[in-house]
Protein backbone atom coordinates (compact mmCIF):
# COMPACT_ATOMS: atom_id res chain seq x y z
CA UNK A 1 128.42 85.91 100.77
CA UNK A 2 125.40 87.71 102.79
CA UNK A 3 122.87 85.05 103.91
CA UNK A 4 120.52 86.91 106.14
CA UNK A 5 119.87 90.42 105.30
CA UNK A 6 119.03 91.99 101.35
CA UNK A 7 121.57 93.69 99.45
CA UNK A 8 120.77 97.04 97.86
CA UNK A 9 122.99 97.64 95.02
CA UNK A 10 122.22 101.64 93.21
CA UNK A 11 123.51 101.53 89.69
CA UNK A 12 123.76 105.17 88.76
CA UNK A 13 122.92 105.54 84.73
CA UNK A 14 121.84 108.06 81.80
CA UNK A 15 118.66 108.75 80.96
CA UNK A 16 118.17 108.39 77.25
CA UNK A 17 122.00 107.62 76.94
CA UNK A 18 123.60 108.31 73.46
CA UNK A 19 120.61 110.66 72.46
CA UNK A 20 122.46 114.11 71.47
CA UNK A 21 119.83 116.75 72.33
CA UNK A 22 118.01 114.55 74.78
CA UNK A 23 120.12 112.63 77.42
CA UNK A 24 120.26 113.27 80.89
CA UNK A 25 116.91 115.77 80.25
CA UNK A 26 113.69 114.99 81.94
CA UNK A 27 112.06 115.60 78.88
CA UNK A 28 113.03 112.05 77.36
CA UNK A 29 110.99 110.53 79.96
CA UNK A 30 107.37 110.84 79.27
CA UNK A 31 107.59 111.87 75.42
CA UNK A 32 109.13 110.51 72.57
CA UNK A 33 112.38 111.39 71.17
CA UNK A 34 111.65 112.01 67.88
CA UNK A 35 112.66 110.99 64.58
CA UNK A 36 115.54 112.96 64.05
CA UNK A 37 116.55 112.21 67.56
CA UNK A 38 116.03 108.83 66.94
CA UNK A 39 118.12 108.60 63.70
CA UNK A 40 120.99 110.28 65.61
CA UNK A 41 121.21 107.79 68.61
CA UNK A 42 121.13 104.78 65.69
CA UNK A 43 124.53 106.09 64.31
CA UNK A 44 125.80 106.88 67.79
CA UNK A 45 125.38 103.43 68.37
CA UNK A 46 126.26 101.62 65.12
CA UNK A 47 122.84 100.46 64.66
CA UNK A 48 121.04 100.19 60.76
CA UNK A 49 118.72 103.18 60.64
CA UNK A 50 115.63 100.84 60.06
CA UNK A 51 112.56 100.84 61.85
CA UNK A 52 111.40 98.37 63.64
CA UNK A 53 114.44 96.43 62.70
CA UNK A 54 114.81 92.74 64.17
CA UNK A 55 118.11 91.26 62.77
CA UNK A 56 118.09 87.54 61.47
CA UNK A 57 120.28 86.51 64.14
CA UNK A 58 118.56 87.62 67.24
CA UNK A 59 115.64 85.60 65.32
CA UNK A 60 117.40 82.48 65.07
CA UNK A 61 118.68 83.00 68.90
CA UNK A 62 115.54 83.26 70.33
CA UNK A 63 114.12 80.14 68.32
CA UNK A 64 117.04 77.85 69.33
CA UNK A 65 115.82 78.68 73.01
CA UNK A 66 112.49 78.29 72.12
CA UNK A 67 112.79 75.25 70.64
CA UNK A 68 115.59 73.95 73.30
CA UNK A 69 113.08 74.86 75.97
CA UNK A 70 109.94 73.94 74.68
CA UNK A 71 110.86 71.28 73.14
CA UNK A 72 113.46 69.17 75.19
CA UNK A 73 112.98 70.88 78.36
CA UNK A 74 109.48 70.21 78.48
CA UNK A 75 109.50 66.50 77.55
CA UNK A 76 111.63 66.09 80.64
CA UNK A 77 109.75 67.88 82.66
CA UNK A 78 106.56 65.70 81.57
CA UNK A 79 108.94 62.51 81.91
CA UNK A 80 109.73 63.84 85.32
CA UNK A 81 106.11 64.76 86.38
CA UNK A 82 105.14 61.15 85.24
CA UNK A 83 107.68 59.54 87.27
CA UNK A 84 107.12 61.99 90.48
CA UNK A 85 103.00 61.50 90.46
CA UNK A 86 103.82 57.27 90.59
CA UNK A 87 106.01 57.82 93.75
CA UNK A 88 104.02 60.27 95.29
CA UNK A 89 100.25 60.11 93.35
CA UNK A 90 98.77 62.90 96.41
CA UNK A 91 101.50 65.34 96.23
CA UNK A 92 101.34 65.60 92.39
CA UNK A 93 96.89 65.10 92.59
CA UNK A 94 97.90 68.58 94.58
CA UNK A 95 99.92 70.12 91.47
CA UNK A 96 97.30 69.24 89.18
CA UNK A 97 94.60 70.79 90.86
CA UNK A 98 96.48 73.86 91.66
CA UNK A 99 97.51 74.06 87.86
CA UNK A 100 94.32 73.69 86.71
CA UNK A 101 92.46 76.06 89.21
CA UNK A 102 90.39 73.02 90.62
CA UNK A 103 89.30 72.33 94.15
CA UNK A 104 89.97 68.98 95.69
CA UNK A 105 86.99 66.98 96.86
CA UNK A 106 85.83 67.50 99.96
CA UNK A 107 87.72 70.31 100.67
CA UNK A 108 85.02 72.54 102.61
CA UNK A 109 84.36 69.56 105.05
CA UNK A 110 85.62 71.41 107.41
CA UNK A 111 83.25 73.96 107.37
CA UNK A 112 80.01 74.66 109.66
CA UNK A 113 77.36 76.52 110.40
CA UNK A 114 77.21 78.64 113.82
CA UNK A 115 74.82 78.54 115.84
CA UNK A 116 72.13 81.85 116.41
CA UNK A 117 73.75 83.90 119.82
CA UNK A 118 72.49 87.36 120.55
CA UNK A 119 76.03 88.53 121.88
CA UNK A 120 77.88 86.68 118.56
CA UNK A 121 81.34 87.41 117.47
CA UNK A 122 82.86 90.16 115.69
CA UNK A 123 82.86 89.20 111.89
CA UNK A 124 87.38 89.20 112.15
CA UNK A 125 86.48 86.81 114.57
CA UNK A 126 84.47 84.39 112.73
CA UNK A 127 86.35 84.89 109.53
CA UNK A 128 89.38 83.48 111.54
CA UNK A 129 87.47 80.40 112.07
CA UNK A 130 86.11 80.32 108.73
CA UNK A 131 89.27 81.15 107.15
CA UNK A 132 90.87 78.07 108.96
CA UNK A 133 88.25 75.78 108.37
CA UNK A 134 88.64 76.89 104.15
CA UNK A 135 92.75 76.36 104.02
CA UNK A 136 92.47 73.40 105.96
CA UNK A 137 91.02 71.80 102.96
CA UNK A 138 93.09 73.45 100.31
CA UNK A 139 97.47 73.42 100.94
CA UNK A 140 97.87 76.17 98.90
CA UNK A 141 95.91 78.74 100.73
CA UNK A 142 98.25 80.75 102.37
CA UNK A 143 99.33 84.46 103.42
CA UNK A 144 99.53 86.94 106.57
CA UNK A 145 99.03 90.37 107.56
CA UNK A 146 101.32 93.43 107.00
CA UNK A 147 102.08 93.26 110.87
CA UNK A 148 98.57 92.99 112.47
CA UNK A 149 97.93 88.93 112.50
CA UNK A 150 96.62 89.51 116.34
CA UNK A 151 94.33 92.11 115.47
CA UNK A 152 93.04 91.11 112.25
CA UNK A 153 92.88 87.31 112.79
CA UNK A 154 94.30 85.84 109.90
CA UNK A 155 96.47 83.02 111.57
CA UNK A 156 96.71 79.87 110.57
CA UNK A 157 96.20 77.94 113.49
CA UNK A 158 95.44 74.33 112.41
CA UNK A 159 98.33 71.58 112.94
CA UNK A 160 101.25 72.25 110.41
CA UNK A 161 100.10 75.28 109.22
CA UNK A 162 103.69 77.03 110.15
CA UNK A 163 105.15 80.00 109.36
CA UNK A 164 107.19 80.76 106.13
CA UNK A 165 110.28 81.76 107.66
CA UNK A 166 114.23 80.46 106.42
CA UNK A 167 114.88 77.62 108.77
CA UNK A 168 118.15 79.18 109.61
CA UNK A 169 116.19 81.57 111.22
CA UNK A 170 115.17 79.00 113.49
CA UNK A 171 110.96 80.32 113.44
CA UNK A 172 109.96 78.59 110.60
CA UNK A 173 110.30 76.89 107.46
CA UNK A 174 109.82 77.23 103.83
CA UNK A 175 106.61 74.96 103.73
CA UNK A 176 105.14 77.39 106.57
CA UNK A 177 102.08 79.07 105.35
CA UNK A 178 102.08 82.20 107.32
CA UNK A 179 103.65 84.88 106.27
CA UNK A 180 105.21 87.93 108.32
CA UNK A 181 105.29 90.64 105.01
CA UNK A 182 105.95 94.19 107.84
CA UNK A 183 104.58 97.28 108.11
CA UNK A 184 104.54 97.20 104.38
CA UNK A 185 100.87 96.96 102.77
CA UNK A 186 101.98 98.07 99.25
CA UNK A 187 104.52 94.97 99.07
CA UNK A 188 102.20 92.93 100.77
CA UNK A 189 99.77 93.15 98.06
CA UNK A 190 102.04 92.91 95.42
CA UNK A 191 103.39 89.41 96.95
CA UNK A 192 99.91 88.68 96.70
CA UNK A 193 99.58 89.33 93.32
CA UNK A 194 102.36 87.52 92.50
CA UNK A 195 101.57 84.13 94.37
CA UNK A 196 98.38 84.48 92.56
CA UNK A 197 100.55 84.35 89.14
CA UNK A 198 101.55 81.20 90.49
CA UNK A 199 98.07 79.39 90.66
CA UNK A 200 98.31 79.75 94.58
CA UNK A 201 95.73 81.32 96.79
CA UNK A 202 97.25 84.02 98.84
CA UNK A 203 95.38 86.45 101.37
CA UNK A 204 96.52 89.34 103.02
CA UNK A 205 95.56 91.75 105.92
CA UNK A 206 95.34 95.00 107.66
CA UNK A 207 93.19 97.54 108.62
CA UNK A 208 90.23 98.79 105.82
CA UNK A 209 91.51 102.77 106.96
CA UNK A 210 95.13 101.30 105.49
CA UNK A 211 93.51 100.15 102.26
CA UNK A 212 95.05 103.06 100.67
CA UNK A 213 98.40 102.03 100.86
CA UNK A 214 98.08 99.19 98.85
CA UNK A 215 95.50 100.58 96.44
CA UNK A 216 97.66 100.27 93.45
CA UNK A 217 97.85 96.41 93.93
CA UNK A 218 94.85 96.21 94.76
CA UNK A 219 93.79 97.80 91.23
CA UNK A 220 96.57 95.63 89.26
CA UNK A 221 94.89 92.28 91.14
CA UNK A 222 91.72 92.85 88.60
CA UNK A 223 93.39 94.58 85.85
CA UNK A 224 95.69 91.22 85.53
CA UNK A 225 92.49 88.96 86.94
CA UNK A 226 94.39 86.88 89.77
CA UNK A 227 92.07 85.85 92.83
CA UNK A 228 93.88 87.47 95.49
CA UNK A 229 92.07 88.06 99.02
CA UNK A 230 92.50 91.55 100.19
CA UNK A 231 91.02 91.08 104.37
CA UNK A 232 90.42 94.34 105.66
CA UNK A 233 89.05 94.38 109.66
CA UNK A 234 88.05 97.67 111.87
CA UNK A 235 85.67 98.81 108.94
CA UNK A 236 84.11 101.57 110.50
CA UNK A 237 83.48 104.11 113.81
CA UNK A 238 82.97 101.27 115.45
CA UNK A 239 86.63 101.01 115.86
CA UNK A 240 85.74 103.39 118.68
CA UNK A 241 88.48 105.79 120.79
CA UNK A 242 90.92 105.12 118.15
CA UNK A 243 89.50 107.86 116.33
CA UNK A 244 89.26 109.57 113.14
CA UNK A 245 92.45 108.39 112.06
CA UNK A 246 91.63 104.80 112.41
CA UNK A 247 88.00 104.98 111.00
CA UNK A 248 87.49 104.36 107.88
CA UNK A 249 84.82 106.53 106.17
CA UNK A 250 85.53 106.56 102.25
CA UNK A 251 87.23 103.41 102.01
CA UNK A 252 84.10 100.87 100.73
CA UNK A 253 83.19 103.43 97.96
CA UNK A 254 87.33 103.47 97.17
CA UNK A 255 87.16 99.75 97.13
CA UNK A 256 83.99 99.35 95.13
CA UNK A 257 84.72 101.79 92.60
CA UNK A 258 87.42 99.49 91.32
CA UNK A 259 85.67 97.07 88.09
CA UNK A 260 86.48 93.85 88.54
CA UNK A 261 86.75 93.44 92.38
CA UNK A 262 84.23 92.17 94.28
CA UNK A 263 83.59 93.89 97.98
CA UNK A 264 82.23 92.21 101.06
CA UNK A 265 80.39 93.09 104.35
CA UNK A 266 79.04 90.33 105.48
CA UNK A 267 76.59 91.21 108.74
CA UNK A 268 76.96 87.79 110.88
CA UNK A 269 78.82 84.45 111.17
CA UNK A 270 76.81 82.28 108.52
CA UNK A 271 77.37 85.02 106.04
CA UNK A 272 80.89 84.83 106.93
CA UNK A 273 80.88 81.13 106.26
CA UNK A 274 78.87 81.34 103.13
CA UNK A 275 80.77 84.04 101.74
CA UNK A 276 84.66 82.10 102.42
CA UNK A 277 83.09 79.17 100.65
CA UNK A 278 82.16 81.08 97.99
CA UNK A 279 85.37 82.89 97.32
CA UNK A 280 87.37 79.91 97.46
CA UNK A 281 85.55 78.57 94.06
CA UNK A 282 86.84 82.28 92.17
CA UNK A 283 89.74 82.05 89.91
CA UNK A 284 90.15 85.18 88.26
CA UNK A 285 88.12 87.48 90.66
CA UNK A 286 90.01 89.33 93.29
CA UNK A 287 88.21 89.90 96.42
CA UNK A 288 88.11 92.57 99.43
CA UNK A 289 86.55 91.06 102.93
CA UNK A 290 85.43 94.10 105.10
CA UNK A 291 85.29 92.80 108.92
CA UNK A 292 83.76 94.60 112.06
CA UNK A 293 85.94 95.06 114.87
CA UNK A 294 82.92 94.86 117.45
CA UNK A 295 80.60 91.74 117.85
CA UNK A 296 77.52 91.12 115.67
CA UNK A 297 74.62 88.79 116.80
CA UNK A 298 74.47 85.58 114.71
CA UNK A 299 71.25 85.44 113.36
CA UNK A 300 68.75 83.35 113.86
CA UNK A 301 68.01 81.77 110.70
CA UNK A 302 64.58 79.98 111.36
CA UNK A 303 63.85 83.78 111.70
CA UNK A 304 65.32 85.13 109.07
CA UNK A 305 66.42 83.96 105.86
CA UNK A 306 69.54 81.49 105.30
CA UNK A 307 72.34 83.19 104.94
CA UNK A 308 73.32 81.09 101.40
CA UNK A 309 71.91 84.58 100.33
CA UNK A 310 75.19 85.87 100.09
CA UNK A 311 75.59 83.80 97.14
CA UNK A 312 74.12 86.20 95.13
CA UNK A 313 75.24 89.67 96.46
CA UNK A 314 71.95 90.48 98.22
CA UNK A 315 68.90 88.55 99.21
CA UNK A 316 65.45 89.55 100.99
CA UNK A 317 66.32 88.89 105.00
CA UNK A 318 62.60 89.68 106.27
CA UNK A 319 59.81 90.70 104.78
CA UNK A 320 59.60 88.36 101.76
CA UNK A 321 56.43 87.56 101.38
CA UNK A 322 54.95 91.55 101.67
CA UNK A 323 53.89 94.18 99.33
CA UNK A 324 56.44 96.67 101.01
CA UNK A 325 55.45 100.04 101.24
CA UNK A 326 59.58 100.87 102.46
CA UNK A 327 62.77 98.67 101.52
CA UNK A 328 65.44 98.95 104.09
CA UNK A 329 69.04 97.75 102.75
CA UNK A 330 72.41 97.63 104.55
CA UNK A 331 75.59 95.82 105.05
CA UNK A 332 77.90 94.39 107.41
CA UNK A 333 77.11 95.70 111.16
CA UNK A 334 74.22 98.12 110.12
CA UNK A 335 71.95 94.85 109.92
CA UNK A 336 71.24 94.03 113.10
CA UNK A 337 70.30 97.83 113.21
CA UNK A 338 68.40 97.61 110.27
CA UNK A 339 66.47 94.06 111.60
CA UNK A 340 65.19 96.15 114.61
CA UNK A 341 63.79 99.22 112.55
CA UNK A 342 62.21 96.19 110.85
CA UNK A 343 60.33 95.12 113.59
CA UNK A 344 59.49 98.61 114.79
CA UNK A 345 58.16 99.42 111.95
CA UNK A 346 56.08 96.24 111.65
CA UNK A 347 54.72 97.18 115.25
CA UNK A 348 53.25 100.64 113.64
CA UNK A 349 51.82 98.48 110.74
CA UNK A 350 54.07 99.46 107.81
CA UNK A 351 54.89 96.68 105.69
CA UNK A 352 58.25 96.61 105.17
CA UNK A 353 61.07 94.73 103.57
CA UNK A 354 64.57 94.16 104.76
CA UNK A 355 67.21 93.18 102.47
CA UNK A 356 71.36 92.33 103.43
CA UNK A 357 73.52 93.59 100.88
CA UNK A 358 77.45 92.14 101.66
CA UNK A 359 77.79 92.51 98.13
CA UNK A 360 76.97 94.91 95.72
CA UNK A 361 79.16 93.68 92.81
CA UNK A 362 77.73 90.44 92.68
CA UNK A 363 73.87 91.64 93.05
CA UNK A 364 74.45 93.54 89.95
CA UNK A 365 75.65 90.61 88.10
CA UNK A 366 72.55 88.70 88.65
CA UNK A 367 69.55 88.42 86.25
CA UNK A 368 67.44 91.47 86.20
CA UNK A 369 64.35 89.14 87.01
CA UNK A 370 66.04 88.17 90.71
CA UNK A 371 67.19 92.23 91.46
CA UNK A 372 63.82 92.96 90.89
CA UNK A 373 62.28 90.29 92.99
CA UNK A 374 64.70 91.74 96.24
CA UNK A 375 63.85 95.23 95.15
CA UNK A 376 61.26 95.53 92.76
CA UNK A 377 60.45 98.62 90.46
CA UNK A 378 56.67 99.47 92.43
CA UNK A 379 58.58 100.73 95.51
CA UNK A 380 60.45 103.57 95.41
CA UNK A 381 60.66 104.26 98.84
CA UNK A 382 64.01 102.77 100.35
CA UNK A 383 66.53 103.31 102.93
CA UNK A 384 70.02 102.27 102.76
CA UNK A 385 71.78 102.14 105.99
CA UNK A 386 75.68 101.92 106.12
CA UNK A 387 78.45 103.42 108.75
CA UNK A 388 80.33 104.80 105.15
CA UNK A 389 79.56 107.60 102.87
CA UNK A 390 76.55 107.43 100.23
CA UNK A 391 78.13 107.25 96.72
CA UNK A 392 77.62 103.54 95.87
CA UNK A 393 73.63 103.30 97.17
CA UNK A 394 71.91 105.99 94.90
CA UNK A 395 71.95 103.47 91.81
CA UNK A 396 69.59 101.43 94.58
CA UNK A 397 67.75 103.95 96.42
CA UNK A 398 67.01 106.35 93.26
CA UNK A 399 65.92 110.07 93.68
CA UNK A 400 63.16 109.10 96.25
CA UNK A 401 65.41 107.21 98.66
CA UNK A 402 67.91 108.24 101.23
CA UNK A 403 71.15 107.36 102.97
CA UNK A 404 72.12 106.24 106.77
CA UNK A 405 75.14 106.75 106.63
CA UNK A 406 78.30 109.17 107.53
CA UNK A 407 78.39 112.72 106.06
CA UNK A 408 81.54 113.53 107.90
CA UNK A 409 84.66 111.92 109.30
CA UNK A 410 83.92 110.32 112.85
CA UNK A 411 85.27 110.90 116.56
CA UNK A 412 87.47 109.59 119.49
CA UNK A 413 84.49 107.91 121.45
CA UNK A 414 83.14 104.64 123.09
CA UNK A 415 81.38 103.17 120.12
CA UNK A 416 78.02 104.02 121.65
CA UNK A 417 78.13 107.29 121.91
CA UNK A 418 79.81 107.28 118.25
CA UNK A 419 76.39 105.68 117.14
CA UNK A 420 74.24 107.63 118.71
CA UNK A 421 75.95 110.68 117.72
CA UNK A 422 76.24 110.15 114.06
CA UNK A 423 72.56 108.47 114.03
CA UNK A 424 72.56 104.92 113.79
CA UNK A 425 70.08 104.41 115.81
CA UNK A 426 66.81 102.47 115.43
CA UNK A 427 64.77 106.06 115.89
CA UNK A 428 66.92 107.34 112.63
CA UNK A 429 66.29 104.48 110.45
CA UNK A 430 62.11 104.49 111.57
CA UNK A 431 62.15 108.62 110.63
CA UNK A 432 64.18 107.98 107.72
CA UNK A 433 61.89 105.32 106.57
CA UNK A 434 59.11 107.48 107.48
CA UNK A 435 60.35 110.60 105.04
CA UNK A 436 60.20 107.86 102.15
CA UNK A 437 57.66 106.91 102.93
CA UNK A 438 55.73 110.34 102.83
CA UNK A 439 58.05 111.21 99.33
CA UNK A 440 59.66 113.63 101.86
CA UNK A 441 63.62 112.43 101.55
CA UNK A 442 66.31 114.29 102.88
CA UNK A 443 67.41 116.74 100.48
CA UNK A 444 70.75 117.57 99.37
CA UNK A 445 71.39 120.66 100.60
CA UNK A 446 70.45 119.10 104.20
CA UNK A 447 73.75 117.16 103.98
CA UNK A 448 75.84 120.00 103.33
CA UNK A 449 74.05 121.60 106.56
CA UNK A 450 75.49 118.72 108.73
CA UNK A 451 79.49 119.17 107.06
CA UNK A 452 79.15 122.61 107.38
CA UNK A 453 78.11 122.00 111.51
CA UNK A 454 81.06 119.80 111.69
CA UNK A 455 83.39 122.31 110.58
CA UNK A 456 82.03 125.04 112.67
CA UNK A 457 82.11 122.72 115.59
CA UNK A 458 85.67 121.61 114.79
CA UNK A 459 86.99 125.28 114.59
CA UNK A 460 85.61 125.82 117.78
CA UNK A 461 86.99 123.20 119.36
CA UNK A 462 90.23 124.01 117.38
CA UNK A 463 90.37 127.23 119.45
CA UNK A 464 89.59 125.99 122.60
């Protein structure tokens, strides 16, 4: 008779019940029983010892329902479906194209560009718009945030959008498209997973640092291939005083070390746009968006190159048409940072190339002809610049390159200070870029001089 609140109901029971030696005993969990254990427990419970034994009339059970329920069932259902797409021809043009994984026509017009801006918008921010102006266009885009809707920005805002609540609750209804899943990401991404089942298109958010709390469905969304959208905002230290509890460090290389899911950083608005448009056309990929909590400029693109780039993974953003003697390549907010050592390094008279990366996943899936165009083979001096740790860039910077990027975990600080002090900085990238240039990288034991500082300075403080 409970309406409003789940019931828990603990059914107490034996493990490996009726084996002699083995019931109750931890040891029939993860091993098997054994043939002579297994030959026991038959004759404990009346069973033929056969192996593999199916008797004729479970056969002839299952069949019946087989054939009742593919075979009767089904022609009323397709009777039904008939009837129900003659009285209501949208609703069921709807349930074909979510069965079939199709879009319906039109369904990005609600999407446009943004205009360049210097100041710009945090990329949570312009996903929200972008994410609006995508489910707008298809109904069955729908999902929520494990509690943090105001800070990650994943509201549906647009007129009838709702929120999936019982009505008797009196804040929503079941056609609402919200969803409220708690301070639960580990549910929250296995709801996912399972509206995905469904043919719908569900997203979810929280904070990237909180990605490991729902890695496991996370990993199931590409081992069972469902296009879930895993949103993930505050991607770095430039989630500022909330310190180095909130910022993620090791998360992008967790996230990208997964096969099958793609991870992206997009740098400004239009690549926010361009990459939303894009993963609304996947139907077996699952996807992880990685947002900035602090505004990026929106780039000029009669300056740069269109952000459409994103459509393959990475794309040359200045410098195209040079014989670079350094490749800089970063992601997300390190490219507006990146852009600058561009141009200061222009100013000294290196020729340089600059190339946005928001996806690595999908770069390496493209032709070997177009990596090598963004990157070719003649220069081996590169710089990749990104507020996370190294692992996923040597396969692009190779033994000659070097890393931007954090060594250690960050700091409670205005975000920057945080920059300054953990060198992104437009004089780090220039040296850097310099040291490649010269063959003169950073060597490896020069990173484990800056963890072991760290320590030492976080033992004194420790004592303090």
């Amino acid at each position: 008779r409970e309406k409003q609140r789940p019931t828990f109901i603990v059914v107490d029971s034996h493990i490996a019940w009726g084996a002699p030696t083995k019931q109750d005993s931890f040891t029939a969990h993860g091993a098997p029983l054994g043939i002579e254990e297994v030959s026991t427990t038959k004759g404990i419970y009346g069973w033929p010892d056969e192996s593999f034994l199916v008797p004729e009339r479970v056969l002839s059970h299952f069949r019946g329902q087989l054939e009742q329920r593919g075979g009767v069932e089904r022609k009323k259902w397709d009777e039904l479906l008939a009837h129900y797409a003659k009285e209501y021809p949208s609703e069921a043009s709807t349930l074909q194209h979510i069965k079939h994984e199709t879009l319906p026509e039109g369904w990005d017009r609600f999407c446009k560009d943004f205009p360049a801006d210097a100041k710009g918008l945090a990329t949570r921010q312009s996903s929200a718009q972008c994410l609006n102006m995508v489910a707008q266009g298809i109904p069955w885009m729908l999902g929520g945030s494990a509690d943090l809707a105001p800070s990650c920005l994943t509201t549906l805002t647009f007129e009838g959008a709702g929120d999936f609540m019982a009505p008797s609750s009196g804040w929503g209804s079941f056609s609402g498209r919200n969803f409220h899943f708690g301070i639960r990401e580990h549910a929250m991404g296995s709801i996912m997973n399972g509206l995905a089942v469904s043919k719908l298109r569900p997203f979810g958010s929280t904070f990237l640092v909180f990605s490991d709390y729902m890695k496991p469905p996370i990993r199931l969304s590409s081992i069972m291939e469902v296009p879930s959208i895993f949103i993930f905002t505050h991607d770095s230290i430039g989630v500022g005083e909330d310190g180095p509890t909130h910022q993620p460090i090791e998360h992008l290389v967790a996230l990208r070390s997964i096969p099958g899911l793609m991870t992206f950083r997009p740098c400004d608005a239009n690549e926010v746009l361009h990459m939303w448009k894009f993963v609304a056309t996947r139907v077996d990929d699952p996807i992880a968006i990685v947002l900035s909590r602090q505004p990026l400029p929106t780039l000029d693109r009669t300056k740069y190159a269109s952000a459409e780039g994103v459509l393959k993974g990475a794309y040359v953003i200045a410098g195209a048409g040079v014989e670079p003697q350094v490749i800089l390549m970063a992601t997300g907010s390190e490219v507006s940072l990146m852009l600058e050592a561009h141009h200061a390094l222009e100013k000294e008279g290196v020729k340089v190339r600059s190339v946005s990366m928001p996806c690595l996943e999908l770069f390496k899936q493209q032709t070997l002809e177009y990596m090598q165009s963004v990157l070719p083979d003649s220069c081996r001096a590169r710089v990749s610049i990104e507020a996370a740790t190294s692992e996923p860039w040597g396969v692009f910077t190779g033994l000659d390159g070097e890393h931007v990027g954090m060594i250690t975990f960050g700091s409670s600080a205005p975000i920057k200070k945080l920059h300054q002090d953990f060198g992104f900085t437009v004089e780090a990238v220039v040296a850097a870029a310099r040291r490649v240039i010269s063959k003169r990288p950073r060597t490896l034991d020069s990173y484990t001089e800056v963890q072991m500082r760290w320590k030492k300075q976080r033992s004194s403080e420790s004592l303090r």
